[in-house]
C-alpha atoms as a PDB file:
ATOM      1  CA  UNK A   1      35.516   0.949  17.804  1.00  0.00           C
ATOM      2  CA  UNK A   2      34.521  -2.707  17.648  1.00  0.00           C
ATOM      3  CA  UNK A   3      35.759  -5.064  20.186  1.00  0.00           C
ATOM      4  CA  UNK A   4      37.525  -7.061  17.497  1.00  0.00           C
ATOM      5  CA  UNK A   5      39.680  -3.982  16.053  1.00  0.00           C
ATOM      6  CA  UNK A   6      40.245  -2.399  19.527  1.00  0.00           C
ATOM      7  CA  UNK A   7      41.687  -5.764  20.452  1.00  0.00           C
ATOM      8  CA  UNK A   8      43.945  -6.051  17.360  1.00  0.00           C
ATOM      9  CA  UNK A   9      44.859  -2.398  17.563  1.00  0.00           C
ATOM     10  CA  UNK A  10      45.905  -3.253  21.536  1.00  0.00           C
ATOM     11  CA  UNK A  11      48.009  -6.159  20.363  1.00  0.00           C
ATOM     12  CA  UNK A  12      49.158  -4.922  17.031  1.00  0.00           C
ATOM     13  CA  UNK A  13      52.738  -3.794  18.280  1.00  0.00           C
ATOM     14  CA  UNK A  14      52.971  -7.055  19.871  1.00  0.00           C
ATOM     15  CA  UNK A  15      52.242  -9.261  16.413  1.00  0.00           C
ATOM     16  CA  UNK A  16      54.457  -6.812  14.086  1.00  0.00           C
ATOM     17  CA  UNK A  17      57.230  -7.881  16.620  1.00  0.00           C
ATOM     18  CA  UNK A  18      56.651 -11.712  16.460  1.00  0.00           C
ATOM     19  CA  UNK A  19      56.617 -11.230  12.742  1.00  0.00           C
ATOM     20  CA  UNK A  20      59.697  -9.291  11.837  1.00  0.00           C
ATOM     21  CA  UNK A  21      61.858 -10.615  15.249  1.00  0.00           C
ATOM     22  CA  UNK A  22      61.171 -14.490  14.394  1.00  0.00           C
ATOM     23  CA  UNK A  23      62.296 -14.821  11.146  1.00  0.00           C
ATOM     24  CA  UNK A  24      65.376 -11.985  11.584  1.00  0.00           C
ATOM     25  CA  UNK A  25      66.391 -14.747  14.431  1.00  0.00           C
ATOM     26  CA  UNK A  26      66.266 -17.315  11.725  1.00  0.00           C
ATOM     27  CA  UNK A  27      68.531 -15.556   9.752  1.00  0.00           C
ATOM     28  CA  UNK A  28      70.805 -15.015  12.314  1.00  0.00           C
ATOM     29  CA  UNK A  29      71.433 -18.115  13.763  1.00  0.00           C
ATOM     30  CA  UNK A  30      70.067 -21.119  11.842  1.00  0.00           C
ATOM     31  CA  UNK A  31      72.661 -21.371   9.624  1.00  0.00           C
ATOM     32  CA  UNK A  32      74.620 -17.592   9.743  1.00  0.00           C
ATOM     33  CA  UNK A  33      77.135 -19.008   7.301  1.00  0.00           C
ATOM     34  CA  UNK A  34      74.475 -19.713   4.562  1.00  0.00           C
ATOM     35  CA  UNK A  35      71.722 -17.176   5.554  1.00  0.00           C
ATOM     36  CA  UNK A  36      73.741 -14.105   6.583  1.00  0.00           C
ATOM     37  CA  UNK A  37      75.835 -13.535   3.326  1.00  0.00           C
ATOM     38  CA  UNK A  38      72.174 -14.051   1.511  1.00  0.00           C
ATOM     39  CA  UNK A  39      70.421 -11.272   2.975  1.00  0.00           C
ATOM     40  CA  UNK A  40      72.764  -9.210   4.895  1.00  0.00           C
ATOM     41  CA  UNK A  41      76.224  -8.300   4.304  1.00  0.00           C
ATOM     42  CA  UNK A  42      77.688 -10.564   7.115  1.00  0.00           C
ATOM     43  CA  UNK A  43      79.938 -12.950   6.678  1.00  0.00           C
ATOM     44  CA  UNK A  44      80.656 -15.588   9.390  1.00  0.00           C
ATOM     45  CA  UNK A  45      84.048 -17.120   9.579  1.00  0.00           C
ATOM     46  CA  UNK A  46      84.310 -18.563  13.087  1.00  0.00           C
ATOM     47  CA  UNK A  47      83.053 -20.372  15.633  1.00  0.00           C
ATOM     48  CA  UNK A  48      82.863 -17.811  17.744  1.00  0.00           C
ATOM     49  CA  UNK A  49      80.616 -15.139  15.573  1.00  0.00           C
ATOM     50  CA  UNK A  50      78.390 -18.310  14.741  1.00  0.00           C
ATOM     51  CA  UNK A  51      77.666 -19.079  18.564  1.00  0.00           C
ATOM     52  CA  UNK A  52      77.234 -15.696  19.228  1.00  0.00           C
ATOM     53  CA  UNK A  53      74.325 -15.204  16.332  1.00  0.00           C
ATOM     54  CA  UNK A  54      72.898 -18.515  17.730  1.00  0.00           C
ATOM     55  CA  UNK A  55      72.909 -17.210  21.135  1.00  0.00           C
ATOM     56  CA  UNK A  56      70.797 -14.223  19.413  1.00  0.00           C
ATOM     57  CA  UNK A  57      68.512 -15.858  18.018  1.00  0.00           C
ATOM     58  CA  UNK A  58      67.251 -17.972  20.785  1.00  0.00           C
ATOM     59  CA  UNK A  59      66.887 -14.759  22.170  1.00  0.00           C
ATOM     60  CA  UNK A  60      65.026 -12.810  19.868  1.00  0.00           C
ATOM     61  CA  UNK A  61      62.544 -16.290  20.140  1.00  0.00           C
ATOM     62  CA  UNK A  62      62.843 -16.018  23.451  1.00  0.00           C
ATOM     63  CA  UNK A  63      61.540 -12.348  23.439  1.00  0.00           C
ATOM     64  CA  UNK A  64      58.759 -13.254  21.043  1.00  0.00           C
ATOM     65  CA  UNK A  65      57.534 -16.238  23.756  1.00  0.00           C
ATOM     66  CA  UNK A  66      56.707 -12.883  25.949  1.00  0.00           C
ATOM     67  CA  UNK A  67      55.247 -11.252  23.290  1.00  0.00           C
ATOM     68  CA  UNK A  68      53.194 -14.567  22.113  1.00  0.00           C
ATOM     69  CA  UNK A  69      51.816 -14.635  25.948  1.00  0.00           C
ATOM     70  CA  UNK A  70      51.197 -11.120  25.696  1.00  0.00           C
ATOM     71  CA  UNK A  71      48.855 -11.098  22.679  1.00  0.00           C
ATOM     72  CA  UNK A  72      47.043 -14.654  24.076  1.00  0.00           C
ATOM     73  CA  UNK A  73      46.526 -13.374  27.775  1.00  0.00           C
ATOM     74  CA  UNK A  74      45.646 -10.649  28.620  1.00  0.00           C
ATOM     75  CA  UNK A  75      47.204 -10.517  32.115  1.00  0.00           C
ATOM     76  CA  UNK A  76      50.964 -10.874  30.007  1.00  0.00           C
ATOM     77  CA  UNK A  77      49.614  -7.975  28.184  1.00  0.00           C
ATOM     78  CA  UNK A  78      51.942  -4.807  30.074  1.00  0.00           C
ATOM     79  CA  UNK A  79      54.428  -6.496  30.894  1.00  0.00           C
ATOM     80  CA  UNK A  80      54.881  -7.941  27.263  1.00  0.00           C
ATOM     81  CA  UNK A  81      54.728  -4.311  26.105  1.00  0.00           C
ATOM     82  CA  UNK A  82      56.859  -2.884  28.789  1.00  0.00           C
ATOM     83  CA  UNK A  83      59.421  -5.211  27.413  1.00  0.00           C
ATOM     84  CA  UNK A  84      58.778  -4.771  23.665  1.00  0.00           C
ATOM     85  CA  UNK A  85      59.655  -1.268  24.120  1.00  0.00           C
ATOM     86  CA  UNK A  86      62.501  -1.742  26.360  1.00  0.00           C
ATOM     87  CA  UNK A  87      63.643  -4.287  23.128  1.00  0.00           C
ATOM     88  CA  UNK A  88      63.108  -2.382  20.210  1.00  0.00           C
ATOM     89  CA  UNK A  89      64.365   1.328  21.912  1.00  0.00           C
ATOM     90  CA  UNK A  90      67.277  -0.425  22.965  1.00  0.00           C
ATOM     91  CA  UNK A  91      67.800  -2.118  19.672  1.00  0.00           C
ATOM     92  CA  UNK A  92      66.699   1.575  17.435  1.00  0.00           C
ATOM     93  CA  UNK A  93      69.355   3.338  20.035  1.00  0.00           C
ATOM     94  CA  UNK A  94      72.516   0.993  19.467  1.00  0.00           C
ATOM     95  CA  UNK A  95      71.645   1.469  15.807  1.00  0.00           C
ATOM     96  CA  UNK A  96      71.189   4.729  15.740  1.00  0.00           C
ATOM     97  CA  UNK A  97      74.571   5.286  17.543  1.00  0.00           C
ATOM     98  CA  UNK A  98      76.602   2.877  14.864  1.00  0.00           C
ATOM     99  CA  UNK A  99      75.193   5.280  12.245  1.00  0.00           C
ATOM    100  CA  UNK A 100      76.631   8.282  14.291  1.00  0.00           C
ATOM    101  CA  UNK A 101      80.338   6.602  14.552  1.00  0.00           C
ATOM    102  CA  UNK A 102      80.027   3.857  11.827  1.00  0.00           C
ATOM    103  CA  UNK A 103      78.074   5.124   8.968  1.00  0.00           C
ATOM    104  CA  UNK A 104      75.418   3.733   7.240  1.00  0.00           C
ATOM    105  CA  UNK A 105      74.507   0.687   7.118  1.00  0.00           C
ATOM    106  CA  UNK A 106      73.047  -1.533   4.029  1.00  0.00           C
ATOM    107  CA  UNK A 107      69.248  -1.483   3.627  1.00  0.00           C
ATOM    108  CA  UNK A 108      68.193  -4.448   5.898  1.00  0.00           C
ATOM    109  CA  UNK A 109      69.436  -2.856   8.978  1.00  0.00           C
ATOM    110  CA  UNK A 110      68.207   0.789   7.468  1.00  0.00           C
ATOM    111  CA  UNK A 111      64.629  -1.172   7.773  1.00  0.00           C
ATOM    112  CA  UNK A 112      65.380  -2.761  11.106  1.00  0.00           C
ATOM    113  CA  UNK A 113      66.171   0.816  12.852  1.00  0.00           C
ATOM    114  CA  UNK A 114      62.765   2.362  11.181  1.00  0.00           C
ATOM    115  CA  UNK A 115      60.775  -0.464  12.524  1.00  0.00           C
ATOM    116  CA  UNK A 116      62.387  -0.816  16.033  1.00  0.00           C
ATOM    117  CA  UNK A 117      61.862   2.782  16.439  1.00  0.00           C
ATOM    118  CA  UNK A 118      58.314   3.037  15.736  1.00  0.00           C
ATOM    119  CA  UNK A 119      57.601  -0.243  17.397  1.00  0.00           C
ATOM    120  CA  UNK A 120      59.208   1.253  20.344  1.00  0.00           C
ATOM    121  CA  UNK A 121      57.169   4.592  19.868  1.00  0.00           C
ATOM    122  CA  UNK A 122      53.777   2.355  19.628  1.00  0.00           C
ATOM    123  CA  UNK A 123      54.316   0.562  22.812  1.00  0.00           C
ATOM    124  CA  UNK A 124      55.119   3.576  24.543  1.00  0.00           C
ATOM    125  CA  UNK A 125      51.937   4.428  23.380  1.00  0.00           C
ATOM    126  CA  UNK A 126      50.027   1.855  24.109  1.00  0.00           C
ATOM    127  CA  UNK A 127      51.682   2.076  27.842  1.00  0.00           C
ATOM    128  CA  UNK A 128      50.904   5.504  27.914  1.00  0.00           C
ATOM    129  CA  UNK A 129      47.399   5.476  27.467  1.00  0.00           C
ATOM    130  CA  UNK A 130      45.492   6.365  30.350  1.00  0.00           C
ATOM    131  CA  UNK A 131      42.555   4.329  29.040  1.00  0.00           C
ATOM    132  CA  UNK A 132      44.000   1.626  29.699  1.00  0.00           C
ATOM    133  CA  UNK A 133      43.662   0.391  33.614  1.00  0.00           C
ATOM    134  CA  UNK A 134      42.971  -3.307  32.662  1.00  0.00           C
ATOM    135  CA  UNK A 135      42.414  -4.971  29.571  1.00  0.00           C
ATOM    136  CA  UNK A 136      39.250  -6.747  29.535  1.00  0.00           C
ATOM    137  CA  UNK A 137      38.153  -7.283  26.030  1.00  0.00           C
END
């Protein structure tokens, strides 16, 4: 494998992230009143539920910072996976579990349980992989 592929197959867990988590954070809190009844069934009536959602999304930017650092440097590299799994897995399980006790969900959140699950299972991966003692290229 080229050195070009191998280093976008490394980081390619990392850069899905970034692009499905930043603009899912937009939607949640950069105007949840307008945004969230437009592509999810959400609607936000309070104060409360909107500061919440914006308190999400600088979150979810916040987590795709680590993962920015992690594709750019190489020494950000682990620990940006370590915590893109711990994100998505955490993210796939609490969905998972509504399913169980809440049912199912509309199609958005149907995608965002798919994606945070094999996201999860591809940083695993990557974490996994014994090849992997420093990352060089």
């Amino acid at each position: 494998m080229n050195e070009a592929l191998r280093w976008t197959f490394n980081r390619l867990h990392l850069i899905v992230s970034v692009l499905i988590v930043v603009p899912t954070a937009v939607i949640y809190g950069f105007s949840p009143s307008t945004l969230l009844p437009q592509h999810l069934n959400i609607s936000v009536e309070t104060i409360d539920l909107s500061n919440f959602l914006r308190a999400i999304m600088c979150f979810y930017l916040g987590a795709s910072a680590i993962w920015i650092m992690g594709v750019i440097k190489n020494e950000y590299w682990k620990v940006a996976t370590q915590f893109n799994f711990l994100f998505m897995i955490t993210l796939g399980i609490g969905r998972v579990l509504s399913m169980v006790l809440d049912g199912m969900p509309s199609d958005g959140y149907i995608f965002g349980v798919v994606a945070e699950l094999v996201l999860a299972a591809l940083s695993y991966y990557h974490l996994s992989r014994k090849s992997i003692t420093h990352l060089s290229y």
